[in-house]
Protein backbone atom coordinates (compact mmCIF):
# COMPACT_ATOMS: atom_id res chain seq x y z
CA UNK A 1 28.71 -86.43 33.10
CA UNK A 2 27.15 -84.39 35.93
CA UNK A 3 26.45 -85.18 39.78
CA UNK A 4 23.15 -86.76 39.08
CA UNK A 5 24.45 -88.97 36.46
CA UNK A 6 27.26 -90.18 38.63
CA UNK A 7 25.59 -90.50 42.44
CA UNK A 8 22.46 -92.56 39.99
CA UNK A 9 25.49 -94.72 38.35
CA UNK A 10 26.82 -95.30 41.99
CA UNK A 11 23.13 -96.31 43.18
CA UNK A 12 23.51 -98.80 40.45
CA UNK A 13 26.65 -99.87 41.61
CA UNK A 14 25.74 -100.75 44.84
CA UNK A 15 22.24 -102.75 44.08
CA UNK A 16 24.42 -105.37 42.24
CA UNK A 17 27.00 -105.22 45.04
CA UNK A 18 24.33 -105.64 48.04
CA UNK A 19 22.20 -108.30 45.69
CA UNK A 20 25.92 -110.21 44.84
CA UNK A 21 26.38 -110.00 48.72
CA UNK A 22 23.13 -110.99 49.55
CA UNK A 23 23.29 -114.10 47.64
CA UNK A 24 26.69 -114.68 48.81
CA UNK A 25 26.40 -114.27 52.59
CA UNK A 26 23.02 -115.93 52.59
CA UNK A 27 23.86 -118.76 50.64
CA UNK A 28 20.51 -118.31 48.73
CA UNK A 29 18.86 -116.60 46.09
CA UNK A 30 15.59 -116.91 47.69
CA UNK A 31 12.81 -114.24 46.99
CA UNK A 32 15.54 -112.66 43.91
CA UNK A 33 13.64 -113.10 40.66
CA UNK A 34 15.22 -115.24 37.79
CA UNK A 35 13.54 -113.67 35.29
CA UNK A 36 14.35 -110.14 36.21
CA UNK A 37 17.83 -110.97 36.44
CA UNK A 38 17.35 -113.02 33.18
CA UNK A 39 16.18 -109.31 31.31
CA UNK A 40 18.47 -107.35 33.14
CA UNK A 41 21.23 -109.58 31.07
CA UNK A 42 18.97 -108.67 27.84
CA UNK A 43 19.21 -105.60 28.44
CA UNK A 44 22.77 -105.15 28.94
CA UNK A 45 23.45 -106.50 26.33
CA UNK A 46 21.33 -105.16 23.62
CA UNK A 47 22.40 -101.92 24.61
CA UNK A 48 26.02 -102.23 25.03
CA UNK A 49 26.74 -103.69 21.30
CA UNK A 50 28.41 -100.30 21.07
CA UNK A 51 31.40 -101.85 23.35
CA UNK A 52 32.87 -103.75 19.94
CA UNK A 53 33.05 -100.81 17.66
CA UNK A 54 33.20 -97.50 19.83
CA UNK A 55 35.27 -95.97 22.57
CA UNK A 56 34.23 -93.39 24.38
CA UNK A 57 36.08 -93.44 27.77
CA UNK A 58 37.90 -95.68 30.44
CA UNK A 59 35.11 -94.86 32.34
CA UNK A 60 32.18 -95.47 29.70
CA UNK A 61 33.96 -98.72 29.07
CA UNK A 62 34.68 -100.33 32.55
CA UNK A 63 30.84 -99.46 33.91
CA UNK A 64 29.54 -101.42 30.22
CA UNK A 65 31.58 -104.34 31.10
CA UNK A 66 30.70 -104.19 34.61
CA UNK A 67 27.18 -104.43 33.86
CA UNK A 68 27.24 -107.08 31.63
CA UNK A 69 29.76 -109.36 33.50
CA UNK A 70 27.98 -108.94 36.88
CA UNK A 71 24.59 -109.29 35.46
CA UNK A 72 25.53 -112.86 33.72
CA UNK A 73 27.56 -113.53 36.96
CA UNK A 74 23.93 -113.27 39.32
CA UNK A 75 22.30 -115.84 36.78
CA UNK A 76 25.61 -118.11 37.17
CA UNK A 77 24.65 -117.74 41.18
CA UNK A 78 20.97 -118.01 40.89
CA UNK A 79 21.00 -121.28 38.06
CA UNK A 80 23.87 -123.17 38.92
CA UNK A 81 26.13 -122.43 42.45
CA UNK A 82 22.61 -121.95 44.39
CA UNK A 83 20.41 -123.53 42.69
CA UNK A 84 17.74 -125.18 45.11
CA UNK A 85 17.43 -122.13 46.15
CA UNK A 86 15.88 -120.73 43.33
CA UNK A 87 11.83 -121.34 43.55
CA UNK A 88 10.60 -120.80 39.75
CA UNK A 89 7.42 -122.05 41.46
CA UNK A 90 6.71 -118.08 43.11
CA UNK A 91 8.48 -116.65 39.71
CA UNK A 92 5.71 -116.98 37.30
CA UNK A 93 5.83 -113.70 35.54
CA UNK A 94 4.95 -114.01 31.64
CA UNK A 95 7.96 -111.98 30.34
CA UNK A 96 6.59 -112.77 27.00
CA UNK A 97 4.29 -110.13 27.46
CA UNK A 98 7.38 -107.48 28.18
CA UNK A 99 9.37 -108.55 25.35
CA UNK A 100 6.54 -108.75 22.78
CA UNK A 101 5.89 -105.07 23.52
CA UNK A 102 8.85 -103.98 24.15
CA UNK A 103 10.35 -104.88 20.83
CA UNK A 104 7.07 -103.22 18.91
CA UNK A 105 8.00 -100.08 20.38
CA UNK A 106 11.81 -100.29 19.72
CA UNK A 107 10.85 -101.19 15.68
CA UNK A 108 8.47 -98.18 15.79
CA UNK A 109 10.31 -95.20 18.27
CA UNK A 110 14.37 -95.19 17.52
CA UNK A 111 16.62 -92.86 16.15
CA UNK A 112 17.54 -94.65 12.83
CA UNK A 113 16.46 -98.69 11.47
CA UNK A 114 20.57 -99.99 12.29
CA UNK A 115 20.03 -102.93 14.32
CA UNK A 116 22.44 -101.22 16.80
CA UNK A 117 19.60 -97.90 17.35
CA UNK A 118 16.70 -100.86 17.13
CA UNK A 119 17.99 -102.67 20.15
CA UNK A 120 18.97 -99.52 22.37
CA UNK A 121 15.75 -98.49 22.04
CA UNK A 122 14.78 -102.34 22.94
CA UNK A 123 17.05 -101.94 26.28
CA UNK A 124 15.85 -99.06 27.48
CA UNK A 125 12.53 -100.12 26.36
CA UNK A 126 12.75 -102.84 28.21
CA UNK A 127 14.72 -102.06 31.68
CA UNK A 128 11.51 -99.94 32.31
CA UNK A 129 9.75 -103.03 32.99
CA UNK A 130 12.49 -105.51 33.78
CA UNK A 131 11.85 -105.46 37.76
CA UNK A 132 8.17 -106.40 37.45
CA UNK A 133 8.78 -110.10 37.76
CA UNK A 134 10.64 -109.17 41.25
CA UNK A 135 7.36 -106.71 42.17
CA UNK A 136 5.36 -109.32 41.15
CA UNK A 137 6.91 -112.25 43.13
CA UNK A 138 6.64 -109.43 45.99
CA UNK A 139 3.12 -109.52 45.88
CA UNK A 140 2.90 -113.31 45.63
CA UNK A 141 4.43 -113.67 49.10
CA UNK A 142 3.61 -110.41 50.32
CA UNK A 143 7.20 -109.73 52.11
CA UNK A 144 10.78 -109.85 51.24
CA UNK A 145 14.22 -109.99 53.65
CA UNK A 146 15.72 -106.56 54.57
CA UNK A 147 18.90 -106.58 52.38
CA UNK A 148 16.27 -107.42 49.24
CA UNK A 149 14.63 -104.58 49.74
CA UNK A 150 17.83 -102.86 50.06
CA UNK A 151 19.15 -104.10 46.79
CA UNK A 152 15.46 -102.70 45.26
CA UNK A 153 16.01 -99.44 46.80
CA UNK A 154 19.25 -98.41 45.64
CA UNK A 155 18.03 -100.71 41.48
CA UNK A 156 14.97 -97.54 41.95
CA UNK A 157 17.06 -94.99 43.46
CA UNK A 158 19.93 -95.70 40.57
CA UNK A 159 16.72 -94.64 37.73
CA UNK A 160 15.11 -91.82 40.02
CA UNK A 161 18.78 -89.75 40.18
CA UNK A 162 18.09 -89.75 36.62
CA UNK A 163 15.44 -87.68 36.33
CA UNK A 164 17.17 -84.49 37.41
CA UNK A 165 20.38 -85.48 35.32
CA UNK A 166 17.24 -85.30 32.21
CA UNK A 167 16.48 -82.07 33.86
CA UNK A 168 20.09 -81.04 34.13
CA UNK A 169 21.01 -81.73 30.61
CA UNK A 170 17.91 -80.21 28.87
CA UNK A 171 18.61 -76.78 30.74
CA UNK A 172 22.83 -76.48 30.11
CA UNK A 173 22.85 -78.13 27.14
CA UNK A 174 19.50 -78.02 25.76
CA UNK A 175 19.47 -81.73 25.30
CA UNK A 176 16.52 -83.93 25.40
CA UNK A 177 15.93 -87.86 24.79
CA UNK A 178 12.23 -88.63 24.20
CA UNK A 179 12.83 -92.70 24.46
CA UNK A 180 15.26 -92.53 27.56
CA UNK A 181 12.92 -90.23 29.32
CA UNK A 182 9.45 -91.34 28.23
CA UNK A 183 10.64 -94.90 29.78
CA UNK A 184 12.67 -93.72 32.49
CA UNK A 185 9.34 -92.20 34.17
CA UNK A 186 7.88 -95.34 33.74
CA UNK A 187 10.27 -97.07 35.02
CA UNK A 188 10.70 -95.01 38.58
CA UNK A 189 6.81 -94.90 38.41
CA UNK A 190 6.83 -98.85 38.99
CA UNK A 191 8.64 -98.17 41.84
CA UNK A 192 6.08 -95.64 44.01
CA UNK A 193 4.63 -98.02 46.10
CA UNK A 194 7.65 -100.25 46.72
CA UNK A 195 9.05 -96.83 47.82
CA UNK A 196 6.63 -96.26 50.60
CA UNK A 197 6.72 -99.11 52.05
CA UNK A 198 10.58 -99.22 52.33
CA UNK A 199 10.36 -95.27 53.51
CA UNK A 200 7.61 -96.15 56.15
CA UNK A 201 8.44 -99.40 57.32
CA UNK A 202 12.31 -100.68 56.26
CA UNK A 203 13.48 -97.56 57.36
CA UNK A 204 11.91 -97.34 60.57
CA UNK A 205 13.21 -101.14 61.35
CA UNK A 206 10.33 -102.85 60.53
CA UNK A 207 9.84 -105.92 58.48
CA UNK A 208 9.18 -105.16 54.54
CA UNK A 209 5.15 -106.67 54.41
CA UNK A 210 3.23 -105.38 51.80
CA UNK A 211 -0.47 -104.52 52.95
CA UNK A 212 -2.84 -107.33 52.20
């Protein structure tokens, strides 16, 4: 564990706190993607298998269950408590085509053919391109409520603090993961142009509008 590690886990933290409050204070779900949310789940839980046969710490163990129970608790909020809220009519991402793919690469680029090192490589794999069915409905309706974009700021800033933890690592203890890193870059690379629009609009109190 090292600073960058921790501040990106506490970005993390706090996009499923403001989306949770969000949803909560709002009453509505509207413009939050189902199907992101949906492989967000997926994710968690391919990659935490580890949680019935491992211990590593109190503090390894809490954030896995956080994720996992918070991540089923948004689609409990989006597909039952709020329901009408949620428009599947402006969330019409194939996700087909990220899963197809996604699981290719896992079968091909792991370290070792247990199904537990198949599906980590399938979550990380796959949270690179979990939040394009949220960019996507972005660009269907071209704008998106301040706190959303909040919530999207902290999900990219949570991957982006990652990048010098990689950096970090490598140079004090010469450590280096090809799959985490390869996909991690694409992951924060998704996020570039969300980023300056948030920087040069959200931030200067303007409405989130993407240009048309």
């Amino acid at each position: 564990m090292n600073i960058f590690r921790f501040f990106g886990d506490i970005s993390h933290l706090a996009s499923i706190f403001i989306l949770i409050h969000k949803i909560h204070t709002s009453r509505s779900c509207r413009g939050i993607s189902f199907k992101t949310q949906v492989l967000y789940v997926a994710v968690f839980v391919t990659r935490y298998l580890d949680l019935l046969y491992s211990w590593v710490s109190l503090y390894n163990f809490v954030m896995k269950v956080f994720f996992i129970a918070s991540s089923c608790y948004i689609l409990y909020l989006m597909k039952v408590r709020f329901r009408p809220t949620n428009d599947p009519s402006i969330d019409t991402f194939r996700v087909e085509y990220l899963v197809g793919p996604c699981a290719v690469l896992a079968l091909i680029f792991n370290y070792g053919y247990a199904v537990t090192e198949v599906l980590w490589s399938f979550s990380i794999f796959l949270e690179s391109v979990a939040i394009l069915p949220q960019l996507f409905m972005l660009q269907r309706t071209g704008e998106a409520e301040t706190i959303t974009t909040h919530y999207l700021a902290a999900l990219g800033a949570y991957r982006t603090l990652y990048i010098p933890n990689w950096i970090y690592r490598y140079f004090s203890e010469g450590y280096v993961d090809p799959i985490a890193v390869t996909a991690g870059l694409v992951q924060t690379g998704l996020y570039l142009d969300f980023f300056y629009v948030y920087f040069t609009k959200v931030l200067q109190g303007q409405k989130f509008e993407l240009p048309a």
